[in-house]
C-alpha atoms as a PDB file:
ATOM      1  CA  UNK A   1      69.947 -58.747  45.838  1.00  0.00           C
ATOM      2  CA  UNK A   2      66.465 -59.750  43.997  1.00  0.00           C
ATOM      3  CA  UNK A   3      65.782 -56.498  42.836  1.00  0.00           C
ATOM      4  CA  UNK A   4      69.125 -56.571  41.127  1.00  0.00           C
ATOM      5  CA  UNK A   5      69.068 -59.966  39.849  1.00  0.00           C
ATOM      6  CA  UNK A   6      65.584 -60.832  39.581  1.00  0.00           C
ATOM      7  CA  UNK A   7      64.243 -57.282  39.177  1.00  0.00           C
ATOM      8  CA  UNK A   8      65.649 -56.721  35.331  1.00  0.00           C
ATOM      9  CA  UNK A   9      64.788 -60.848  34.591  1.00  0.00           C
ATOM     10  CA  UNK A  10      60.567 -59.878  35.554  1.00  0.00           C
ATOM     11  CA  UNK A  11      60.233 -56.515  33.863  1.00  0.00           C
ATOM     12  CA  UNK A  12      62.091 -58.227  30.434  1.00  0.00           C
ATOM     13  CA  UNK A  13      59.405 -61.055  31.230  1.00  0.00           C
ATOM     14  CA  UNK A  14      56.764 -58.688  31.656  1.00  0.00           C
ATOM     15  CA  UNK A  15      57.795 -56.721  28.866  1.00  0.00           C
ATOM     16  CA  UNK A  16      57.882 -59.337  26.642  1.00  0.00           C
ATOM     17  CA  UNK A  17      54.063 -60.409  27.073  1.00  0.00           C
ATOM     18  CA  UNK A  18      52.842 -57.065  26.917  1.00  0.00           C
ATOM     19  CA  UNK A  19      54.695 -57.231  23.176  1.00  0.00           C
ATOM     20  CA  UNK A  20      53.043 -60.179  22.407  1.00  0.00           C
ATOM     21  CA  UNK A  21      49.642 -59.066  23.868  1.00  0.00           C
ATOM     22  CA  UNK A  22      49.740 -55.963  21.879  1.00  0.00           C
ATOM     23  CA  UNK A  23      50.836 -57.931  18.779  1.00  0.00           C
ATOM     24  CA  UNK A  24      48.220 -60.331  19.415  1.00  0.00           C
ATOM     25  CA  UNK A  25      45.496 -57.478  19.521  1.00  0.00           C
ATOM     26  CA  UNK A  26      46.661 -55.827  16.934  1.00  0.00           C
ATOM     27  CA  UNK A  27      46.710 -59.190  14.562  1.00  0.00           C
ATOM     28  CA  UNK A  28      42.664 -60.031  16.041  1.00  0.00           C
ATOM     29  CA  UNK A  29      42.059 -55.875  14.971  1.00  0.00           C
ATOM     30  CA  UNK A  30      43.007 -56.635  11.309  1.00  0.00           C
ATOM     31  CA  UNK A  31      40.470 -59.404  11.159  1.00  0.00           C
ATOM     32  CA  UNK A  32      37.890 -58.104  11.938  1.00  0.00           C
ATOM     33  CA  UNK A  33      36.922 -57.173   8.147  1.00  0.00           C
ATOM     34  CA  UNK A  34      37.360 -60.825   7.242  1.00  0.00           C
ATOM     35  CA  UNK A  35      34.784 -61.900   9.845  1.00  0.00           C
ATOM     36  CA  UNK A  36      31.940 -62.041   7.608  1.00  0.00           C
ATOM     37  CA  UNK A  37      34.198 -64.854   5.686  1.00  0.00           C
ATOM     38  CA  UNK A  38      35.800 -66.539   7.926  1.00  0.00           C
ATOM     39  CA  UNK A  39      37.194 -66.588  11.591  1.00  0.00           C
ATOM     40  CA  UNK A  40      40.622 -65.296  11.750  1.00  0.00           C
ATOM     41  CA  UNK A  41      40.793 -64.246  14.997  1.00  0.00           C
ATOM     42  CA  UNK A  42      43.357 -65.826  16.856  1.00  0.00           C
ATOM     43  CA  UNK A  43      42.064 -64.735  20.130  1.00  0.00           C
ATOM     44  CA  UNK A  44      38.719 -66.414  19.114  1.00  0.00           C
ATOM     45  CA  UNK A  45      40.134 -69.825  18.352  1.00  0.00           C
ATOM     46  CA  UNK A  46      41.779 -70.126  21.580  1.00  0.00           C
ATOM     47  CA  UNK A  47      38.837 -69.225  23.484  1.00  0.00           C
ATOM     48  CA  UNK A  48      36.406 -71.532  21.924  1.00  0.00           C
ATOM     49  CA  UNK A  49      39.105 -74.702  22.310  1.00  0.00           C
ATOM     50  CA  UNK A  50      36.534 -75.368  25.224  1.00  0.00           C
ATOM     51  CA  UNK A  51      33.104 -74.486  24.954  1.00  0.00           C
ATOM     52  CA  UNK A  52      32.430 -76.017  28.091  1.00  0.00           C
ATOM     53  CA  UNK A  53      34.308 -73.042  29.945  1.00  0.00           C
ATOM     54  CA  UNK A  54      35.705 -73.209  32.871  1.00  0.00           C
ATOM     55  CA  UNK A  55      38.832 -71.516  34.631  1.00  0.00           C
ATOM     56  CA  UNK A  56      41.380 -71.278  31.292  1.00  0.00           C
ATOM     57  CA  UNK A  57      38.126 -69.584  29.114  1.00  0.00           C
ATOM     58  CA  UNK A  58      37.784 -67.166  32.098  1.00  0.00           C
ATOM     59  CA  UNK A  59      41.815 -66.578  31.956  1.00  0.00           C
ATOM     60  CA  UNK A  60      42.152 -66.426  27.938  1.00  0.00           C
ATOM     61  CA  UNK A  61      38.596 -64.148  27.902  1.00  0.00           C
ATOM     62  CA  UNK A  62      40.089 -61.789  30.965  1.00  0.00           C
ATOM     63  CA  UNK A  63      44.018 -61.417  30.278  1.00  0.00           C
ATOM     64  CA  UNK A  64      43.464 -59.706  26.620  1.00  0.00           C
ATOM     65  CA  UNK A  65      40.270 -57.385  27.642  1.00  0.00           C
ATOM     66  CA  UNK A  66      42.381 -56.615  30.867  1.00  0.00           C
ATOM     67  CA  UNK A  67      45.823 -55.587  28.701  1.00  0.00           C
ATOM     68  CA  UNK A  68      43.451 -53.599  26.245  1.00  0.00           C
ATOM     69  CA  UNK A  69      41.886 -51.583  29.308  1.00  0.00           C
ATOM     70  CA  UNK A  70      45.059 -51.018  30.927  1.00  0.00           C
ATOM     71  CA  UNK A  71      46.823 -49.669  27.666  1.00  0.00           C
ATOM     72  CA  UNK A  72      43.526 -47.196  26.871  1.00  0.00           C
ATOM     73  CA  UNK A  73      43.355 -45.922  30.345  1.00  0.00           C
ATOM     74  CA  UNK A  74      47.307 -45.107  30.837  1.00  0.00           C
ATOM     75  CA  UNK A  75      47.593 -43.383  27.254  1.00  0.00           C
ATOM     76  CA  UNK A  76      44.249 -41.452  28.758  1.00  0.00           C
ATOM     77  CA  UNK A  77      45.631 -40.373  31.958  1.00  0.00           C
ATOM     78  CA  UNK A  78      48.618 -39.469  30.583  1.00  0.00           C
ATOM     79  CA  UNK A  79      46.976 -37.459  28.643  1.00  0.00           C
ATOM     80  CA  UNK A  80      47.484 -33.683  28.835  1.00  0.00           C
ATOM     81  CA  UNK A  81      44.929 -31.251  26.779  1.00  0.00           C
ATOM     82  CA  UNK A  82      46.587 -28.036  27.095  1.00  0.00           C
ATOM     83  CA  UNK A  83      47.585 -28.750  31.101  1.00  0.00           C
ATOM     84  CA  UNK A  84      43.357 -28.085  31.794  1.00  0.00           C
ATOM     85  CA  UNK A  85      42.032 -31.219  32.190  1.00  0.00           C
ATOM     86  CA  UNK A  86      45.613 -32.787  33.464  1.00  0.00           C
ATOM     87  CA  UNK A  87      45.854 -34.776  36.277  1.00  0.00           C
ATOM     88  CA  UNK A  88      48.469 -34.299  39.124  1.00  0.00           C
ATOM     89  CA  UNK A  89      49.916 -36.482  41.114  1.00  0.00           C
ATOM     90  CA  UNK A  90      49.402 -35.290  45.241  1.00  0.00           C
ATOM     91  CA  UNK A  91      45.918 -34.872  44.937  1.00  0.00           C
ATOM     92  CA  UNK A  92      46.591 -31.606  42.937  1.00  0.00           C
ATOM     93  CA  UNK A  93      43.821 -32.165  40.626  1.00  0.00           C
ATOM     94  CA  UNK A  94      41.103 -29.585  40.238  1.00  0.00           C
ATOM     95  CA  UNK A  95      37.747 -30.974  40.631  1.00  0.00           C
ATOM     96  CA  UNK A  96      36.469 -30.492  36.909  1.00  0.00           C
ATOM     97  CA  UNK A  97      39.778 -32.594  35.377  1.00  0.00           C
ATOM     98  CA  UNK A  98      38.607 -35.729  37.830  1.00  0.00           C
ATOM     99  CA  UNK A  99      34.509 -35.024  36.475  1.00  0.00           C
ATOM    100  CA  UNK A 100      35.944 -35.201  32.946  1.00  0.00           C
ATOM    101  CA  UNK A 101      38.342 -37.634  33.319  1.00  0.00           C
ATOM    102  CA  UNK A 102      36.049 -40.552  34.926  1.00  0.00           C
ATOM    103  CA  UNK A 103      33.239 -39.190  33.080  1.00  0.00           C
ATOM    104  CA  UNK A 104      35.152 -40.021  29.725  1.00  0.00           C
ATOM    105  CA  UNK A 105      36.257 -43.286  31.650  1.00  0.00           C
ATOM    106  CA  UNK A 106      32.732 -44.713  31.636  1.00  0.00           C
ATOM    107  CA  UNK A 107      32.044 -43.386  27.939  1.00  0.00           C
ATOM    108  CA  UNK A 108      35.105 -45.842  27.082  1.00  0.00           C
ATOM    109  CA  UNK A 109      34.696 -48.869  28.729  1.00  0.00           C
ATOM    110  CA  UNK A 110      31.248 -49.944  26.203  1.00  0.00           C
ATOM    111  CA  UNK A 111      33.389 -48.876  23.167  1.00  0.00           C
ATOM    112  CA  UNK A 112      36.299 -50.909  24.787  1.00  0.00           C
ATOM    113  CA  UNK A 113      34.059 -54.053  25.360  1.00  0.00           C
ATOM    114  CA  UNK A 114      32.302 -54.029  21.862  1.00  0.00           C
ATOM    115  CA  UNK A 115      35.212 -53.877  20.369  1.00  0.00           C
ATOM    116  CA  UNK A 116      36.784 -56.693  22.223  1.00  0.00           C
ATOM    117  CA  UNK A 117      33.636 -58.451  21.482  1.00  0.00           C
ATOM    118  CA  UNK A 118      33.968 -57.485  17.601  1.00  0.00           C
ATOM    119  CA  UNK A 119      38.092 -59.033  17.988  1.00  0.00           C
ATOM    120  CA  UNK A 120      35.898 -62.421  19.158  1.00  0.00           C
ATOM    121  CA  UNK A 121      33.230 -62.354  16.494  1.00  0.00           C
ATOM    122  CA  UNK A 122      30.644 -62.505  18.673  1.00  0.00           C
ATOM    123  CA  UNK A 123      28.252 -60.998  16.964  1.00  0.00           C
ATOM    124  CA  UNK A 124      28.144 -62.998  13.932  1.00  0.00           C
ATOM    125  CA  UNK A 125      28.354 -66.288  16.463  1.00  0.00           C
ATOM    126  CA  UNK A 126      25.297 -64.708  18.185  1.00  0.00           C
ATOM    127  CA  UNK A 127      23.673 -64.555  14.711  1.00  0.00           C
ATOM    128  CA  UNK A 128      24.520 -68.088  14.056  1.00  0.00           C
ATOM    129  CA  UNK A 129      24.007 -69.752  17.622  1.00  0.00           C
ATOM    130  CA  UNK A 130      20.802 -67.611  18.584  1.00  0.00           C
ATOM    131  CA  UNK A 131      22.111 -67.072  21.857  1.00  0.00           C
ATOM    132  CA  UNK A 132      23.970 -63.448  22.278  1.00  0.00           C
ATOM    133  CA  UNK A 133      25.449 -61.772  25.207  1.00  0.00           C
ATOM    134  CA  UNK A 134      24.289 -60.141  27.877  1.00  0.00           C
ATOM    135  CA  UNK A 135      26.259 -56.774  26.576  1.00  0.00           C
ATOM    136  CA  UNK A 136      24.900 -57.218  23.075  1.00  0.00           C
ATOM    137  CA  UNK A 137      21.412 -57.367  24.203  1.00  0.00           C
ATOM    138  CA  UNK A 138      21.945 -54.447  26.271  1.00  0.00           C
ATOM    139  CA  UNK A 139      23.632 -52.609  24.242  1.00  0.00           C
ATOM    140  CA  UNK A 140      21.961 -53.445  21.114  1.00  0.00           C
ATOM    141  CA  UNK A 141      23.616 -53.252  17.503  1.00  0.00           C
ATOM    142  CA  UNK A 142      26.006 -50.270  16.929  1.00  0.00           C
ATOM    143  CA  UNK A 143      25.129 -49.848  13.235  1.00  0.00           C
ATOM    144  CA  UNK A 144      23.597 -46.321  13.403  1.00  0.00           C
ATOM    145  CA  UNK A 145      27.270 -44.586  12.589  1.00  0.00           C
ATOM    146  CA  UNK A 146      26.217 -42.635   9.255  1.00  0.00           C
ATOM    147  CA  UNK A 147      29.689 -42.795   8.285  1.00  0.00           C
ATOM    148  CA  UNK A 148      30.657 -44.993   5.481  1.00  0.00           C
ATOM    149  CA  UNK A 149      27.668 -46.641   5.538  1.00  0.00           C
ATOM    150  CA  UNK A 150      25.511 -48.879   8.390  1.00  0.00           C
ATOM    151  CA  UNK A 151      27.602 -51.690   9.131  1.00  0.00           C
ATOM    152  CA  UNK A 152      30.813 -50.858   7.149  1.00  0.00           C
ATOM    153  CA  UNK A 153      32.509 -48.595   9.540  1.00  0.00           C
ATOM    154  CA  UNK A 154      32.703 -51.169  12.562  1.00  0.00           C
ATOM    155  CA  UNK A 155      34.306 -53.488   9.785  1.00  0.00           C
ATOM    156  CA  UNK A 156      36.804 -50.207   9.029  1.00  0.00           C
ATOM    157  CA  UNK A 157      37.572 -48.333  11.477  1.00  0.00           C
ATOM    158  CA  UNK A 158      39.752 -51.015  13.418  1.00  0.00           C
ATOM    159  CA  UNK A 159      42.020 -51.219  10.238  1.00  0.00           C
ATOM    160  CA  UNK A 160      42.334 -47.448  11.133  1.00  0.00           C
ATOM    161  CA  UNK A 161      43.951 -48.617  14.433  1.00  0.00           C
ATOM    162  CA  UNK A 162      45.861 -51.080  12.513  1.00  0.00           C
ATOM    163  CA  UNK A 163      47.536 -48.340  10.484  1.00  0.00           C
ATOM    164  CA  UNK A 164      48.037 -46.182  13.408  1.00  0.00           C
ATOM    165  CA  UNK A 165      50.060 -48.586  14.862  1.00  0.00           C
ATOM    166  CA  UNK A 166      52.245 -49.124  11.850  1.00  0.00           C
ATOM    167  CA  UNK A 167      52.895 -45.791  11.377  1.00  0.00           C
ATOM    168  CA  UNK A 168      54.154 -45.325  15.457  1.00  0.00           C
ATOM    169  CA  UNK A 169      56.052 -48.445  14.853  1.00  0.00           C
ATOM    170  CA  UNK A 170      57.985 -46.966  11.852  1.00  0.00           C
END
Protein backbone atom coordinates (compact mmCIF):
# COMPACT_ATOMS: atom_id res chain seq x y z
CA UNK A 1 0.00 0.00 0.00
CA UNK A 2 2.90 2.77 0.68
CA UNK A 3 4.80 1.93 -2.15
CA UNK A 4 1.74 2.60 -4.22
CA UNK A 5 0.54 5.59 -2.56
CA UNK A 6 3.44 7.05 -1.00
CA UNK A 7 6.05 5.58 -3.37
CA UNK A 8 5.09 7.97 -6.61
CA UNK A 9 4.33 11.14 -3.84
CA UNK A 10 8.57 10.71 -2.60
CA UNK A 11 10.22 10.15 -5.95
CA UNK A 12 7.96 13.44 -7.44
CA UNK A 13 9.34 15.04 -4.07
CA UNK A 14 12.67 13.88 -4.66
CA UNK A 15 12.55 14.70 -8.13
CA UNK A 16 11.55 17.95 -7.66
CA UNK A 17 14.66 19.05 -5.41
CA UNK A 18 17.06 17.48 -7.52
CA UNK A 19 15.41 20.12 -10.31
CA UNK A 20 15.84 22.79 -8.15
CA UNK A 21 19.36 21.72 -6.96
CA UNK A 22 20.52 21.45 -10.45
CA UNK A 23 18.85 24.79 -11.31
CA UNK A 24 20.34 26.25 -8.37
CA UNK A 25 23.94 25.08 -9.48
CA UNK A 26 23.57 25.90 -12.64
CA UNK A 27 22.33 29.71 -11.72
CA UNK A 28 25.70 29.90 -8.92
CA UNK A 29 27.87 28.44 -12.37
CA UNK A 30 26.83 31.55 -14.40
CA UNK A 31 28.12 33.83 -11.70
CA UNK A 32 30.98 33.01 -11.33
CA UNK A 33 32.35 35.64 -14.04
CA UNK A 34 30.58 38.39 -12.12
CA UNK A 35 32.47 37.52 -8.92
CA UNK A 36 35.12 39.96 -9.31
CA UNK A 37 32.02 42.63 -9.20
CA UNK A 38 29.83 41.52 -7.11
CA UNK A 39 28.40 38.38 -5.24
CA UNK A 40 25.72 36.77 -7.15
CA UNK A 41 25.86 33.58 -5.95
CA UNK A 42 22.82 32.50 -4.47
CA UNK A 43 24.33 29.57 -2.81
CA UNK A 44 26.81 32.06 -1.18
CA UNK A 45 24.23 34.35 0.35
CA UNK A 46 22.49 31.64 2.04
CA UNK A 47 25.49 30.25 3.51
CA UNK A 48 26.91 33.34 4.97
CA UNK A 49 23.20 34.31 6.63
CA UNK A 50 25.23 32.96 9.73
CA UNK A 51 28.74 33.39 10.01
CA UNK A 52 28.68 31.97 13.27
CA UNK A 53 28.02 28.38 11.69
CA UNK A 54 26.56 25.89 13.19
CA UNK A 55 24.26 22.86 12.07
CA UNK A 56 22.11 24.79 9.02
CA UNK A 57 25.83 26.20 7.49
CA UNK A 58 26.97 22.52 7.71
CA UNK A 59 23.47 21.43 5.93
CA UNK A 60 23.35 24.42 3.22
CA UNK A 61 27.50 23.88 2.69
CA UNK A 62 26.92 19.78 2.42
CA UNK A 63 23.45 19.27 0.48
CA UNK A 64 24.74 21.25 -2.84
CA UNK A 65 28.54 19.78 -2.85
CA UNK A 66 26.77 16.35 -2.08
CA UNK A 67 24.06 16.72 -5.25
CA UNK A 68 27.08 17.98 -7.45
CA UNK A 69 29.20 14.74 -6.49
CA UNK A 70 26.43 12.47 -6.90
CA UNK A 71 25.42 13.86 -10.45
CA UNK A 72 29.43 13.74 -11.67
CA UNK A 73 29.96 10.31 -10.38
CA UNK A 74 26.60 8.61 -11.91
CA UNK A 75 27.11 10.35 -15.46
CA UNK A 76 30.89 8.75 -14.85
CA UNK A 77 29.92 5.32 -14.08
CA UNK A 78 27.55 5.24 -16.53
CA UNK A 79 29.89 5.93 -18.65
CA UNK A 80 30.85 3.47 -21.40
CA UNK A 81 34.21 4.20 -23.61
CA UNK A 82 33.89 1.73 -26.25
CA UNK A 83 32.56 -1.21 -23.57
CA UNK A 84 36.70 -1.24 -22.27
CA UNK A 85 36.72 0.56 -19.36
CA UNK A 86 32.77 -0.28 -18.58
CA UNK A 87 31.70 -1.38 -15.48
CA UNK A 88 29.37 -4.44 -14.89
CA UNK A 89 27.14 -5.04 -12.55
CA UNK A 90 27.93 -8.85 -10.68
CA UNK A 91 31.32 -8.12 -10.06
CA UNK A 92 32.01 -8.60 -13.86
CA UNK A 93 34.43 -5.88 -14.01
CA UNK A 94 37.94 -6.50 -15.24
CA UNK A 95 40.50 -5.28 -12.94
CA UNK A 96 41.98 -2.38 -15.19
CA UNK A 97 38.17 -0.65 -15.68
CA UNK A 98 37.98 -0.50 -11.54
CA UNK A 99 42.08 1.03 -11.58
CA UNK A 100 40.81 3.59 -14.10
CA UNK A 101 37.65 4.21 -12.89
CA UNK A 102 38.61 5.14 -9.07
CA UNK A 103 41.78 6.39 -10.30
CA UNK A 104 39.81 9.10 -12.39
CA UNK A 105 37.48 9.26 -9.21
CA UNK A 106 40.20 10.85 -7.07
CA UNK A 107 41.46 13.12 -10.10
CA UNK A 108 37.72 14.58 -9.84
CA UNK A 109 36.89 15.14 -6.52
CA UNK A 110 39.76 18.48 -6.22
CA UNK A 111 38.28 19.78 -9.55
CA UNK A 112 34.77 19.08 -8.01
CA UNK A 113 35.62 20.94 -4.69
CA UNK A 114 37.37 24.04 -6.32
CA UNK A 115 34.78 24.50 -8.28
CA UNK A 116 32.20 24.36 -5.61
CA UNK A 117 34.46 26.64 -3.81
CA UNK A 118 34.65 29.04 -7.01
CA UNK A 119 30.24 28.77 -6.97
CA UNK A 120 30.94 30.29 -3.12
CA UNK A 121 33.52 32.91 -3.98
CA UNK A 122 35.78 31.84 -1.70
CA UNK A 123 38.62 32.81 -3.08
CA UNK A 124 38.06 36.37 -3.49
CA UNK A 125 36.53 36.27 0.37
CA UNK A 126 39.90 34.65 1.28
CA UNK A 127 41.57 37.63 -0.47
CA UNK A 128 39.46 40.02 1.39
CA UNK A 129 39.19 38.31 4.96
CA UNK A 130 42.93 36.99 5.03
CA UNK A 131 41.82 33.83 6.26
CA UNK A 132 41.47 30.99 3.34
CA UNK A 133 40.65 27.40 3.48
CA UNK A 134 42.25 24.60 4.34
CA UNK A 135 41.75 23.24 0.49
CA UNK A 136 42.96 26.53 -0.93
CA UNK A 137 46.09 26.47 0.98
CA UNK A 138 46.64 23.03 0.00
CA UNK A 139 45.84 23.19 -3.11
CA UNK A 140 47.17 26.49 -3.92
CA UNK A 141 45.83 28.85 -6.83
CA UNK A 142 44.78 27.05 -10.08
CA UNK A 143 45.87 29.89 -12.40
CA UNK A 144 48.62 28.02 -14.34
CA UNK A 145 45.91 26.86 -17.25
CA UNK A 146 47.74 28.56 -20.39
CA UNK A 147 44.50 28.68 -21.97
CA UNK A 148 42.86 31.95 -22.44
CA UNK A 149 44.99 33.50 -20.28
CA UNK A 150 46.04 33.03 -16.22
CA UNK A 151 43.02 33.65 -14.41
CA UNK A 152 40.43 34.03 -17.25
CA UNK A 153 39.65 30.48 -17.93
CA UNK A 154 38.39 29.57 -14.27
CA UNK A 155 36.12 32.76 -14.84
CA UNK A 156 35.08 30.91 -18.45
CA UNK A 157 35.00 27.73 -18.52
CA UNK A 158 31.90 27.31 -16.09
CA UNK A 159 29.83 29.44 -18.63
CA UNK A 160 30.95 26.47 -20.88
CA UNK A 161 28.90 24.22 -18.51
CA UNK A 162 26.26 26.76 -18.54
CA UNK A 163 25.82 26.39 -22.29
CA UNK A 164 26.09 22.74 -22.19
CA UNK A 165 23.25 22.57 -20.20
CA UNK A 166 21.13 24.78 -22.38
CA UNK A 167 21.81 23.07 -25.27
CA UNK A 168 20.69 19.33 -23.47
CA UNK A 169 17.77 21.22 -22.21
CA UNK A 170 16.65 22.30 -25.74
Amino acid sequence: YLRVTVGPILWRTFAACCGVLSLLIIICESTIIFRDVKNLSVISWVLFLDPAGGWGFLVVFAVPLLYNTACVYFAFFRMKLFNFYALHTDQNSDYGSLLFNGTYMCRLAPAITFNYLNLLHEPQRAEESGISPAFLLGLGEMNVVPFLGADYYNDYAPILIVLLCGCTYL
